[in-house]
N, C-alpha and C. Protein backbone atom coordinates (compact mmCIF):
# COMPACT_ATOMS: atom_id res chain seq x y z
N UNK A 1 16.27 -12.08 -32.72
CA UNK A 1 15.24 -12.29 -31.72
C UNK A 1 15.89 -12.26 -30.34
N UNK A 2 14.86 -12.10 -29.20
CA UNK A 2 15.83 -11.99 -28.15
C UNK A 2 16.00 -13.43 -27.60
N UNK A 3 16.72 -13.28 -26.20
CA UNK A 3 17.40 -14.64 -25.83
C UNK A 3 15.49 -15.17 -25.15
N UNK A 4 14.73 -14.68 -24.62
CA UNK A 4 13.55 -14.88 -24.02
C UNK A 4 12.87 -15.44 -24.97
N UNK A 5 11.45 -16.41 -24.86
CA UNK A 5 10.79 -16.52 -25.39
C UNK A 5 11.14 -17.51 -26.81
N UNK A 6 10.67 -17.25 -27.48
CA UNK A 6 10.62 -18.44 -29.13
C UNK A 6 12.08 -17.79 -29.70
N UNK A 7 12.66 -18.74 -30.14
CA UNK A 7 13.81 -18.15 -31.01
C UNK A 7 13.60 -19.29 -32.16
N UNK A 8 14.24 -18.00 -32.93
CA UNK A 8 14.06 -18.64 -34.44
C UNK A 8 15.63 -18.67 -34.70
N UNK A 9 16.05 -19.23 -35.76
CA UNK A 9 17.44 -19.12 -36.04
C UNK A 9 17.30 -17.92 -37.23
N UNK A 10 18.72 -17.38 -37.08
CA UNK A 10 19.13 -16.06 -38.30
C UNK A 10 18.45 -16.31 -38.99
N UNK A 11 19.17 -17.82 -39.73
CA UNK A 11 19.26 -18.31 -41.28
C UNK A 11 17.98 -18.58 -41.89
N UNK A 12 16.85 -18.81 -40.71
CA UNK A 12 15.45 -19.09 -41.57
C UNK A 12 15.25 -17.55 -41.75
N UNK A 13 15.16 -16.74 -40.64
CA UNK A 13 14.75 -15.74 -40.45
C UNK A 13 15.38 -15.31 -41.97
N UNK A 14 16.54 -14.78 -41.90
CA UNK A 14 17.14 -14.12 -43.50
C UNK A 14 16.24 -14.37 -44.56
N UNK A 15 16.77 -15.94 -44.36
CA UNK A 15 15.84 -16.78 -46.19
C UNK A 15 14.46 -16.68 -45.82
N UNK A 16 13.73 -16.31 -44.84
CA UNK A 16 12.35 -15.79 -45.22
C UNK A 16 12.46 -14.49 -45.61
N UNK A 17 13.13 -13.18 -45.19
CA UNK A 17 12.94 -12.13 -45.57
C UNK A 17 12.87 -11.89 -46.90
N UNK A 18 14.79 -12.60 -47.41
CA UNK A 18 14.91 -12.61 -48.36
C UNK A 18 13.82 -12.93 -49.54
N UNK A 19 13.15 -13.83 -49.22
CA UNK A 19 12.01 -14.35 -50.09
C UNK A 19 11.09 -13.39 -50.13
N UNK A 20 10.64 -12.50 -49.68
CA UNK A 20 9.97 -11.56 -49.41
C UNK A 20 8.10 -12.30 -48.74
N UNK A 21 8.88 -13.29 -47.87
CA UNK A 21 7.56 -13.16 -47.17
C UNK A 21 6.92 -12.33 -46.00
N UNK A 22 7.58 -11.81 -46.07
CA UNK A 22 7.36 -10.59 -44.37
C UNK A 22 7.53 -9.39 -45.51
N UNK A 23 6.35 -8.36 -45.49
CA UNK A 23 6.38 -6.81 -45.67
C UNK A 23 7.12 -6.26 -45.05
N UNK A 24 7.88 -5.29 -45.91
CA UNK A 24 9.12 -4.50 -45.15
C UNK A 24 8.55 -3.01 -44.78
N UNK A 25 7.34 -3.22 -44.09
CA UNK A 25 6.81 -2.12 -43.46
C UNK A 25 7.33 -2.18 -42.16
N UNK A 26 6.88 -1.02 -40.96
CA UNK A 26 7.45 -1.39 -39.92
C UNK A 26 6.45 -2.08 -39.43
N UNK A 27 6.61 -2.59 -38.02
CA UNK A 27 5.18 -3.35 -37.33
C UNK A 27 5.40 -3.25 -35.82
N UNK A 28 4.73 -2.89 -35.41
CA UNK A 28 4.45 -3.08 -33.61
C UNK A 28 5.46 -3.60 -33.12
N UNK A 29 5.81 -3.25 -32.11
CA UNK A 29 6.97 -4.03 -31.22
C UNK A 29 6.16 -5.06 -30.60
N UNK A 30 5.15 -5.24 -29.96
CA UNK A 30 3.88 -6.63 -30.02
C UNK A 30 3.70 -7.56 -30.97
N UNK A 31 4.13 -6.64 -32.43
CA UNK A 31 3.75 -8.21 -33.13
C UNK A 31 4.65 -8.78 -34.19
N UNK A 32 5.99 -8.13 -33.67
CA UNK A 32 7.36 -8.88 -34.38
C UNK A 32 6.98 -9.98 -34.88
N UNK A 33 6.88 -11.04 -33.14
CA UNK A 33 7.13 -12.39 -33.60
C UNK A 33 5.68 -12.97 -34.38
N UNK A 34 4.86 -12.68 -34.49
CA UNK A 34 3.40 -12.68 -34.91
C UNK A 34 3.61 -12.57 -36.23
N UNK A 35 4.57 -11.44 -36.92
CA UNK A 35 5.15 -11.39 -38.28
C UNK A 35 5.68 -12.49 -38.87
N UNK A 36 7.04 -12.74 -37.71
CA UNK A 36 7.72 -13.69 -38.42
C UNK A 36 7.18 -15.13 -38.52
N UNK A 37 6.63 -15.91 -37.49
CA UNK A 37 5.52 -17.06 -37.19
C UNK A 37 4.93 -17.19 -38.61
N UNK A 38 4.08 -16.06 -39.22
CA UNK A 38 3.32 -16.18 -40.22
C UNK A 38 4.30 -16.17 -41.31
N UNK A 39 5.10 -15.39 -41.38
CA UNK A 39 5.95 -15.85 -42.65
C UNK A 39 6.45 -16.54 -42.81
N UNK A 40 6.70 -18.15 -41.48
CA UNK A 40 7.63 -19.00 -41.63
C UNK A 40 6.54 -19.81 -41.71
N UNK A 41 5.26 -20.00 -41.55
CA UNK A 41 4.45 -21.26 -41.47
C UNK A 41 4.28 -20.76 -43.18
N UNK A 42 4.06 -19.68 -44.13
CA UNK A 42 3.44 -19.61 -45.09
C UNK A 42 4.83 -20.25 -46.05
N UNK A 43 6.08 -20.68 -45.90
CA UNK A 43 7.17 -20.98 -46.49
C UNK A 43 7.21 -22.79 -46.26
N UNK A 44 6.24 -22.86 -44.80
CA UNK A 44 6.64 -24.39 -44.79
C UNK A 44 7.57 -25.16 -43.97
N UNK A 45 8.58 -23.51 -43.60
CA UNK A 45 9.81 -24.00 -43.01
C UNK A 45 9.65 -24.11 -41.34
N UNK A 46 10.24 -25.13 -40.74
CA UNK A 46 10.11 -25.59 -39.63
C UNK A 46 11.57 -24.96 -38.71
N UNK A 47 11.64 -23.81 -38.30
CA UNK A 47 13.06 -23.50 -37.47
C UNK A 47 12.65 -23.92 -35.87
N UNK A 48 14.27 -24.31 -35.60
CA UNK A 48 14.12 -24.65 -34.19
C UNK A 48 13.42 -23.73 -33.51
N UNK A 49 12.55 -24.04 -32.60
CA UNK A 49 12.02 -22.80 -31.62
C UNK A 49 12.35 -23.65 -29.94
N UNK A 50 12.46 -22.67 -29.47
CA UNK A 50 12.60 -22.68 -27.97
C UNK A 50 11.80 -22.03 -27.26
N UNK A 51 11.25 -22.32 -26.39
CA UNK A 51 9.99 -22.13 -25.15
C UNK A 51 10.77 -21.71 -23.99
N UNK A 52 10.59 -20.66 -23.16
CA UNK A 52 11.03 -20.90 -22.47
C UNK A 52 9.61 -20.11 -21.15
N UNK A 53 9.91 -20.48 -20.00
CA UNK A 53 8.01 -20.44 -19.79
C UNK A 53 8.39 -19.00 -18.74
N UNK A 54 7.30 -18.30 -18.53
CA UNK A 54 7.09 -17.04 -18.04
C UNK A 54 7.44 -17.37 -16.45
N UNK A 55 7.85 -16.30 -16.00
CA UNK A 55 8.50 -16.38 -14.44
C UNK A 55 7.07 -16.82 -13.87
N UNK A 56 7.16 -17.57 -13.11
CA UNK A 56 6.13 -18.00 -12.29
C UNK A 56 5.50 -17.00 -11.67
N UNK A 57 4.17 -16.86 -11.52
CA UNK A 57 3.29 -15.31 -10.44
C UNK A 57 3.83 -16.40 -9.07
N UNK A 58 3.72 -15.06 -8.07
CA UNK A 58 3.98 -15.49 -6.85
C UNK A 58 2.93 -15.82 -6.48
N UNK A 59 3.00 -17.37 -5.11
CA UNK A 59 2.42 -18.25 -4.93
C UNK A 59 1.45 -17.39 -3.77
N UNK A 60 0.08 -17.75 -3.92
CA UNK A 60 -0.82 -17.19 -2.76
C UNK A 60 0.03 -16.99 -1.40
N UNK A 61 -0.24 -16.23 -0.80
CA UNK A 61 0.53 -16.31 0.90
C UNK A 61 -0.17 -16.87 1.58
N UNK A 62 -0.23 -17.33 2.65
CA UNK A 62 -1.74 -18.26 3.25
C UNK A 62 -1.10 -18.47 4.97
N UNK A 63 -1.21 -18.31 5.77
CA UNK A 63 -0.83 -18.82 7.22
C UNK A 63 -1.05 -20.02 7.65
N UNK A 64 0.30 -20.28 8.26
CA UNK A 64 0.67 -21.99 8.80
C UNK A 64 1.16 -22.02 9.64
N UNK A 65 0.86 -21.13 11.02
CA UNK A 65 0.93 -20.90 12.16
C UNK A 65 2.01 -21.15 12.85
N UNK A 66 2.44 -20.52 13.76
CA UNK A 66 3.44 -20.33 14.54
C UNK A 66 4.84 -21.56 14.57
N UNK A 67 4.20 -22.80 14.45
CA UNK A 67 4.63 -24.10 14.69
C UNK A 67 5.58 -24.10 13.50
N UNK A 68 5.31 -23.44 12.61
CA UNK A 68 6.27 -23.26 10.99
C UNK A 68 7.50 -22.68 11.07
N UNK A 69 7.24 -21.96 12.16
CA UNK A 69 8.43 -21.14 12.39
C UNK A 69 10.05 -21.48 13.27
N UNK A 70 9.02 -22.47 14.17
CA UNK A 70 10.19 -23.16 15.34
C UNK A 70 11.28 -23.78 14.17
N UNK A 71 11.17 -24.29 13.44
CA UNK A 71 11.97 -25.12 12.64
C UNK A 71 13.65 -24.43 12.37
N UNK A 72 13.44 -23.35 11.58
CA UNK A 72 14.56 -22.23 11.62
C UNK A 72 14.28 -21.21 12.42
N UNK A 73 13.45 -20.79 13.33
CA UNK A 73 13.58 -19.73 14.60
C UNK A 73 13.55 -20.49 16.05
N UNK A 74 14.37 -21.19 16.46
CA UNK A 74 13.65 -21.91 17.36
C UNK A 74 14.16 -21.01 19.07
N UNK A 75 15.13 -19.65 18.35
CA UNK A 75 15.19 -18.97 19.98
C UNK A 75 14.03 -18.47 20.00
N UNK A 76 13.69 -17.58 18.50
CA UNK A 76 12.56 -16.52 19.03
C UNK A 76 11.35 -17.37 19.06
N UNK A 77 11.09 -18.37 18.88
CA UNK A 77 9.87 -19.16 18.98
C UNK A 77 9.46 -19.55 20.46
N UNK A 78 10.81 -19.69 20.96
CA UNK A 78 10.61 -20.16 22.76
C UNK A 78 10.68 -18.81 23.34
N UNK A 79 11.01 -17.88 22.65
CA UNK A 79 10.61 -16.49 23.56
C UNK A 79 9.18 -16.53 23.08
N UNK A 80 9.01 -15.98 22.28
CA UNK A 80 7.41 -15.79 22.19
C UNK A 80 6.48 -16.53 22.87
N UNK A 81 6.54 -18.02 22.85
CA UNK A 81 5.63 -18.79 23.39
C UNK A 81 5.70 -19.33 24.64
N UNK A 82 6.57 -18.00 25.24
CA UNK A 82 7.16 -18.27 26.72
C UNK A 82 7.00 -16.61 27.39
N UNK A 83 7.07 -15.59 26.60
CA UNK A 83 6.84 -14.35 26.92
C UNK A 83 5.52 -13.94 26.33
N UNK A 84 5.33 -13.70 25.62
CA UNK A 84 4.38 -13.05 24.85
C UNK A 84 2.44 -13.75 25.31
N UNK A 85 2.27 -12.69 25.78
CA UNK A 85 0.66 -13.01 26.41
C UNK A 85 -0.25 -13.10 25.01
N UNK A 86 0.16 -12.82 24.02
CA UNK A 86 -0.39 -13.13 22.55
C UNK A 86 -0.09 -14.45 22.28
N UNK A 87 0.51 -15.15 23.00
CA UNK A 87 0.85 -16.71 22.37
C UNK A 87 -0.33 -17.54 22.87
N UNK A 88 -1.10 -17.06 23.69
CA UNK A 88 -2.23 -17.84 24.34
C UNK A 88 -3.77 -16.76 24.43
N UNK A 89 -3.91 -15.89 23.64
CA UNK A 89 -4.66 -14.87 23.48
C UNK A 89 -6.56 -15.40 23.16
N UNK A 90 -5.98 -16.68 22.64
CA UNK A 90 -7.40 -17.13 22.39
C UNK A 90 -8.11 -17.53 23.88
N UNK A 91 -7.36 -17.70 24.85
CA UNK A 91 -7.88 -18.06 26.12
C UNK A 91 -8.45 -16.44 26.66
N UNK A 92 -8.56 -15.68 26.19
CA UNK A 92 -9.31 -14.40 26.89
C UNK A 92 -10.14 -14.46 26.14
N UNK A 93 -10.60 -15.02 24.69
CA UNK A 93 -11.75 -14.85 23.92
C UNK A 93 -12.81 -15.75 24.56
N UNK A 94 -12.42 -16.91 24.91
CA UNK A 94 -12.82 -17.92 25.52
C UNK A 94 -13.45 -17.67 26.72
N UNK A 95 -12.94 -17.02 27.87
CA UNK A 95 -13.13 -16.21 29.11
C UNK A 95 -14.41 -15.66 28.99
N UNK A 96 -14.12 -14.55 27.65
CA UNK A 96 -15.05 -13.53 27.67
C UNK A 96 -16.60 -13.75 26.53
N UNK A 97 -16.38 -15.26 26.28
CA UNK A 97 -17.67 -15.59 25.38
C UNK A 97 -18.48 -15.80 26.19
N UNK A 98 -18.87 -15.71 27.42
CA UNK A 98 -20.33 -15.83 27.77
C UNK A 98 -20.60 -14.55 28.17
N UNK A 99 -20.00 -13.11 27.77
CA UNK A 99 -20.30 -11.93 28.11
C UNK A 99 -20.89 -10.93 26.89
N UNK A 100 -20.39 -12.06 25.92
CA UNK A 100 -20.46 -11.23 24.68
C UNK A 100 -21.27 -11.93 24.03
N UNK A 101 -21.85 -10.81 22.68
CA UNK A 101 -23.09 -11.41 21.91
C UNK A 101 -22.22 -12.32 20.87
N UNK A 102 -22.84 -12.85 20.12
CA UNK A 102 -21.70 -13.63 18.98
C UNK A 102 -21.31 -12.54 18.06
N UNK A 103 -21.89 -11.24 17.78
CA UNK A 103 -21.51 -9.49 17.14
C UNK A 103 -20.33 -9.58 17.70
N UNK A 104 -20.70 -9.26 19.31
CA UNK A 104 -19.34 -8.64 20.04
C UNK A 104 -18.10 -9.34 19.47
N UNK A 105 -18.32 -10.88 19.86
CA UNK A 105 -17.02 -11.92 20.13
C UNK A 105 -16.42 -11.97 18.21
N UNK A 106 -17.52 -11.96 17.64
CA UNK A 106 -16.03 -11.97 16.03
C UNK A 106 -15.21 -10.39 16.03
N UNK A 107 -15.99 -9.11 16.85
CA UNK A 107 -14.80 -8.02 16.88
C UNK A 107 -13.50 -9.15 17.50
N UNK A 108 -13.25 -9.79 18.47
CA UNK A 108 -12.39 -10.37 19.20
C UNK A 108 -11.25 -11.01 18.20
N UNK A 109 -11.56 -11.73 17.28
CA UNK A 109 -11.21 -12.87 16.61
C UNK A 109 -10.39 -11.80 15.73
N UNK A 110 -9.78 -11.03 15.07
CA UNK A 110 -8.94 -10.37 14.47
C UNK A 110 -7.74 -10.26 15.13
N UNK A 111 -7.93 -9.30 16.37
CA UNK A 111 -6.53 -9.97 17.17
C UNK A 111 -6.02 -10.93 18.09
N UNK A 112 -7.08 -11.87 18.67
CA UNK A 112 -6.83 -12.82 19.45
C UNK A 112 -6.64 -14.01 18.55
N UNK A 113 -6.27 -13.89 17.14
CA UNK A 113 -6.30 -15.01 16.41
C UNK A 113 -5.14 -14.52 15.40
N UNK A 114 -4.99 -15.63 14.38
CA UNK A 114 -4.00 -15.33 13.59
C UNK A 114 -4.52 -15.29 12.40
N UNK A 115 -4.77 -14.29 11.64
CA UNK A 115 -5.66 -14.03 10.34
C UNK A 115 -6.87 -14.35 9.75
N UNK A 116 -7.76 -13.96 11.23
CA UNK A 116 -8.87 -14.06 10.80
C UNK A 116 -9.90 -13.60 9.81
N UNK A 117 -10.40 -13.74 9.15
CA UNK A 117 -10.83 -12.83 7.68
C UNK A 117 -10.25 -12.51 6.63
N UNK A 118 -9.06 -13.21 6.61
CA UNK A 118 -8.02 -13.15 5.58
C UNK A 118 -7.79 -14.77 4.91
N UNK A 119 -7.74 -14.71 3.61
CA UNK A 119 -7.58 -16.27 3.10
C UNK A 119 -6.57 -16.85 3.58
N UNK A 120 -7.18 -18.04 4.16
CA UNK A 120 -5.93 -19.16 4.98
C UNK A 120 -6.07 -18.97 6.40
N UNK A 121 -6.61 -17.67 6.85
CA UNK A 121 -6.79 -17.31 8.38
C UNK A 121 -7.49 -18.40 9.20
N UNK A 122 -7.42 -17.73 10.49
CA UNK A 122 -8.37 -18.54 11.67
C UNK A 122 -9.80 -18.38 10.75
N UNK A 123 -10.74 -19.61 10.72
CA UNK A 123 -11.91 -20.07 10.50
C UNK A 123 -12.34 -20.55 12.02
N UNK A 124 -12.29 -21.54 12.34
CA UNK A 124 -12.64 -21.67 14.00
C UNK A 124 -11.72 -22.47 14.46
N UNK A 125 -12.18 -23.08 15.87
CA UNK A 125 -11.02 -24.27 16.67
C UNK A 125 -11.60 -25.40 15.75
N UNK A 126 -12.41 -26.28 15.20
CA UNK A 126 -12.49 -26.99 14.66
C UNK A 126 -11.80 -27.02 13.48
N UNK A 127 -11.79 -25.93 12.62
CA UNK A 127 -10.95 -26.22 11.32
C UNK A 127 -9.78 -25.84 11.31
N UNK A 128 -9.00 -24.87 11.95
CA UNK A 128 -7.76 -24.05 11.86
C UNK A 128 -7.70 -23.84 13.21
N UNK A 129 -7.28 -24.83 14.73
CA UNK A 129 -6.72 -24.79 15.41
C UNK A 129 -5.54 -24.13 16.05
N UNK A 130 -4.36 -24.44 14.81
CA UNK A 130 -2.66 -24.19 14.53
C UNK A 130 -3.16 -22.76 15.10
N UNK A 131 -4.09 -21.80 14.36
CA UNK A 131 -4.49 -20.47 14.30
C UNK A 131 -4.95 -19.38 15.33
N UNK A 132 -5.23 -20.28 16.64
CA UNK A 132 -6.64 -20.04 17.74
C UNK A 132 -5.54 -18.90 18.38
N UNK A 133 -4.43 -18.92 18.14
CA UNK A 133 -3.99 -17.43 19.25
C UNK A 133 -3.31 -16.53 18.12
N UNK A 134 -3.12 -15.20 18.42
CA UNK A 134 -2.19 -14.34 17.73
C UNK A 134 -0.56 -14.44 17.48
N UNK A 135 0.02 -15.50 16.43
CA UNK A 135 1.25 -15.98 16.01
C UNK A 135 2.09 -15.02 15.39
N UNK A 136 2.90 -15.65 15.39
CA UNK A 136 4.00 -15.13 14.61
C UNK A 136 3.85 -14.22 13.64
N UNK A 137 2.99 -14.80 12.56
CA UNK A 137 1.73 -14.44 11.10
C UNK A 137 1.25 -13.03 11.56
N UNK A 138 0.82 -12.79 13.39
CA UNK A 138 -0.16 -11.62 13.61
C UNK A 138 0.18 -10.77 12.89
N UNK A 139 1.96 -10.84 12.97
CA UNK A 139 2.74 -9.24 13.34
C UNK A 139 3.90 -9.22 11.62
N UNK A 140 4.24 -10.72 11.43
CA UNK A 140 4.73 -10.86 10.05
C UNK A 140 4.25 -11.35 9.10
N UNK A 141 3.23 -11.69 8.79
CA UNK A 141 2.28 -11.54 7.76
C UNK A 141 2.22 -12.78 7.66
N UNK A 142 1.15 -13.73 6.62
CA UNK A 142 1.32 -14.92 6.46
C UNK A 142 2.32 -15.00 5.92
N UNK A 143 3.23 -16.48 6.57
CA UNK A 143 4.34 -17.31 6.36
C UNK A 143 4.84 -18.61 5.01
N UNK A 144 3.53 -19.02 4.18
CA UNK A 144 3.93 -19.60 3.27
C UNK A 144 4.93 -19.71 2.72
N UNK A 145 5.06 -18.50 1.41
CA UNK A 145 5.69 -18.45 0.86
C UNK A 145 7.58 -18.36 1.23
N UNK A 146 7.37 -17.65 2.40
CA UNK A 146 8.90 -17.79 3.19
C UNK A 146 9.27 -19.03 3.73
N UNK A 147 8.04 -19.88 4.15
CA UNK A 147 8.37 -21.29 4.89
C UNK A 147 8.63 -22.33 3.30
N UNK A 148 8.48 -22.05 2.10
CA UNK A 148 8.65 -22.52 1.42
C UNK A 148 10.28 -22.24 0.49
N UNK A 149 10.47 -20.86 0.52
CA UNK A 149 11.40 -20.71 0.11
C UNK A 149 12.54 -19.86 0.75
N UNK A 150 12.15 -19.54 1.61
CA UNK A 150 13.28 -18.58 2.99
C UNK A 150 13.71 -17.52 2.52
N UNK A 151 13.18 -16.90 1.24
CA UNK A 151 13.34 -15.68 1.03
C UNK A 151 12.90 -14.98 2.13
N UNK A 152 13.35 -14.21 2.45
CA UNK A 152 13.77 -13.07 3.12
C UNK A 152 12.24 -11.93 2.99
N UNK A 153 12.47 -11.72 1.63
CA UNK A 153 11.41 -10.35 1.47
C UNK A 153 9.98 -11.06 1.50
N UNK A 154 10.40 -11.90 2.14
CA UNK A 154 8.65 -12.78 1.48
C UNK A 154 7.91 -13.05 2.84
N UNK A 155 8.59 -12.31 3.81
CA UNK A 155 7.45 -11.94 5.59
C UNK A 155 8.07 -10.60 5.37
N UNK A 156 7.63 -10.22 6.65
CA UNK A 156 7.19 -9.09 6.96
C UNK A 156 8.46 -9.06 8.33
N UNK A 157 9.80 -8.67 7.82
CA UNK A 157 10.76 -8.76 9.10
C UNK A 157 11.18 -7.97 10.22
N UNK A 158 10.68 -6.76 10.11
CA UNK A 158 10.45 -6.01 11.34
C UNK A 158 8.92 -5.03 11.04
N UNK A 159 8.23 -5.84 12.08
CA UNK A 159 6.82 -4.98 12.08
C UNK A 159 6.88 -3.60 12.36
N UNK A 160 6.56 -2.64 11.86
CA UNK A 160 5.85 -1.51 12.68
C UNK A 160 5.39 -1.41 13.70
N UNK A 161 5.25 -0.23 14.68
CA UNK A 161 4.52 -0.01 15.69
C UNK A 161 3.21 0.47 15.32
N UNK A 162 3.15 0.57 14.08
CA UNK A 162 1.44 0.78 13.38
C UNK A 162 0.55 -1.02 13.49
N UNK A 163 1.55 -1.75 12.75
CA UNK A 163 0.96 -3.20 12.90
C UNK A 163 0.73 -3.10 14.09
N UNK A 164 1.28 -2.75 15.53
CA UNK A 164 0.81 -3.39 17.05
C UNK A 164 -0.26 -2.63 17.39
N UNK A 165 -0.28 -1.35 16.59
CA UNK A 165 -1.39 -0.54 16.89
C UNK A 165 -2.64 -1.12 16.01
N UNK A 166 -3.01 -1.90 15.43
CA UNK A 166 -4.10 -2.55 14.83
C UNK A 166 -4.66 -3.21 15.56
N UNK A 167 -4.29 -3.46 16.58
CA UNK A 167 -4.76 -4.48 17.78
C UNK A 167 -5.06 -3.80 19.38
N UNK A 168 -3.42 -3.12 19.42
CA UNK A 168 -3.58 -2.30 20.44
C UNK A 168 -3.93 -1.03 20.17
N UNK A 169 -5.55 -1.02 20.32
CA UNK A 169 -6.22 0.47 19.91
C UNK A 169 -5.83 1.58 21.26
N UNK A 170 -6.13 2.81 20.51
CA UNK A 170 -6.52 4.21 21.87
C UNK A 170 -7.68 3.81 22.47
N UNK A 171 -7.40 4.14 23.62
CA UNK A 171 -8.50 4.26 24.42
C UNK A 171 -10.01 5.18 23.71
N UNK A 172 -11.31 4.50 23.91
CA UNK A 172 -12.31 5.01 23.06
C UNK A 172 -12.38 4.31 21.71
N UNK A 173 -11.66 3.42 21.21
CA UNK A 173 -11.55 2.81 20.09
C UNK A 173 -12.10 1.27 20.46
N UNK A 174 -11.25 0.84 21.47
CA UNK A 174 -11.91 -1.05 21.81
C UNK A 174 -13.14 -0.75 22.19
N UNK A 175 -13.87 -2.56 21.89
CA UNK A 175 -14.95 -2.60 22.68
C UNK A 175 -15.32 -2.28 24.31
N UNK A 176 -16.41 -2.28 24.33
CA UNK A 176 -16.95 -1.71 25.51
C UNK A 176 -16.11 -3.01 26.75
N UNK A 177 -16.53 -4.19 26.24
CA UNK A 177 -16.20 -5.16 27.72
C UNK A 177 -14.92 -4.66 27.54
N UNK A 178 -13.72 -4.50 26.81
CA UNK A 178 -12.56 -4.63 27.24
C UNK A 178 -11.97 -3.43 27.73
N UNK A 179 -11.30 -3.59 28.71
CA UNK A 179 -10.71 -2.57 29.42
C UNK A 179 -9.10 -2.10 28.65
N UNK A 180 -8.89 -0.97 28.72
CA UNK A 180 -7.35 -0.35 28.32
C UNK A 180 -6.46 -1.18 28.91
N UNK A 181 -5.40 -1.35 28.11
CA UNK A 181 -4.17 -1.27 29.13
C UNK A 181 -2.72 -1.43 28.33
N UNK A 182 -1.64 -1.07 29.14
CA UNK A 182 -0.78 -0.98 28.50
C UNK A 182 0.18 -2.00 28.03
N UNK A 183 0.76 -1.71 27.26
CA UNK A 183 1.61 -2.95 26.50
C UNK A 183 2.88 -2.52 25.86
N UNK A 184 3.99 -3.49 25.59
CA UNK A 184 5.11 -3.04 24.64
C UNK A 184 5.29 -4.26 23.75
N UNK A 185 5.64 -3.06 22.21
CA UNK A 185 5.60 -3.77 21.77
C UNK A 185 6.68 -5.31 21.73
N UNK A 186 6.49 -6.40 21.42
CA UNK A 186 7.56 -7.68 21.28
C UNK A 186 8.90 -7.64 20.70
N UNK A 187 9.29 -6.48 19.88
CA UNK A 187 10.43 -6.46 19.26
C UNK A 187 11.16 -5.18 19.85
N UNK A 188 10.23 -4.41 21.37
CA UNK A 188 11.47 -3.64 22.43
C UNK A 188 11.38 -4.72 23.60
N UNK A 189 10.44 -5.74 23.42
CA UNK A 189 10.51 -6.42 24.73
C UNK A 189 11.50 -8.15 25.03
N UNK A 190 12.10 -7.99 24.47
CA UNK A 190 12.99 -9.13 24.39
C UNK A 190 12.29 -10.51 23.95
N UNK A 191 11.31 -10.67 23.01
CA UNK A 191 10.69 -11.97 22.04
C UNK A 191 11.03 -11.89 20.87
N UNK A 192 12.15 -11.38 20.52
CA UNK A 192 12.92 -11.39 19.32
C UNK A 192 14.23 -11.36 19.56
């Protein structure tokens, strides 16, 4: 049997064969142990078994806003929230809510926020505050699972210039109130 999963010892295994409780047909590579199980409960005999439990599925990703990050980033955290006009982005949504219909203003909330419409995202300032501007999360994905275990592959460590383009549309693409303008992205502009 292999080292994974239920192990039986040789010696039952043998002295069941031997006994001829298992058909010496072939059988599925699925239902080996399904074979042997039944031929050892129909003998009576009790062999050690070992459990050993399936790799864990990876844990939901979920965003926990910028503030998660200062802990082990704490240069690029004071750049960002010292450079970056995305660190306070919810204050132009704010600006521009008495111009807009409540239609217009949720287009807003995708990039002036930090995962909005996404599980764990910005919901509003009342429930998910941490969330109200475009974080860290905007551009490296939700942070959970990395703030939990610092794996590495588990954000998103150098964004694309496609990610900045999700936000920063072509001209003819944004809404009507907002005007063009230009930008670079944070990782040629010294917030990293």
């Amino acid at each position: 049997m292999s080292r994974r999963g239920c192990f039986v010892s040789r010696a039952v295994l043998h002295a069941t064969l031997r006994r001829g409780s298992v058909h010496e047909r072939p059988v599925a590579r699925g239902n080996t142990l399904l074979v042997v199980l039944a031929a050892l409960a129909s003998t009576g005999a009790r062999p050690p078994v070992r459990v050993t439990e399936a790799p864990a599925a990876e844990p939901e990703k979920r965003y926990v806003g910028s503030e998660a990050c200062q802990e082990c980033h704490p240069d690029e955290y004071d750049r960002f929230t010292h450079l970056a006009l995305k660190a306070r982005s919810y204050r132009g949504v704010e600006k521009m809510a008495s111009r807009l219909t409540a239609a217009e203003l949720k287009t807003c909330l995708p990039c002036h926020t930090t995962g909005y419409a996404r599980p764990g995202g910005f919901e509003s300032l009342e429930k998910t505050p941490h969330l109200a501007n475009a974080g860290c999360e905007s551009c490296h994905g939700p942070g959970s699972v990395h703030c939990q275990t610092q794996r590495r592959e588990a954000i998103v460590r150098v964004p694309s210039v496609e990610t900045c383009g999700s936000c920063h549309l072509q001209d003819g693409m944004r809404p009507v109130a907002v005007k063009p303008f230009t930008y670079r992205p944070l990782r040629y502009a010294g917030a990293h």
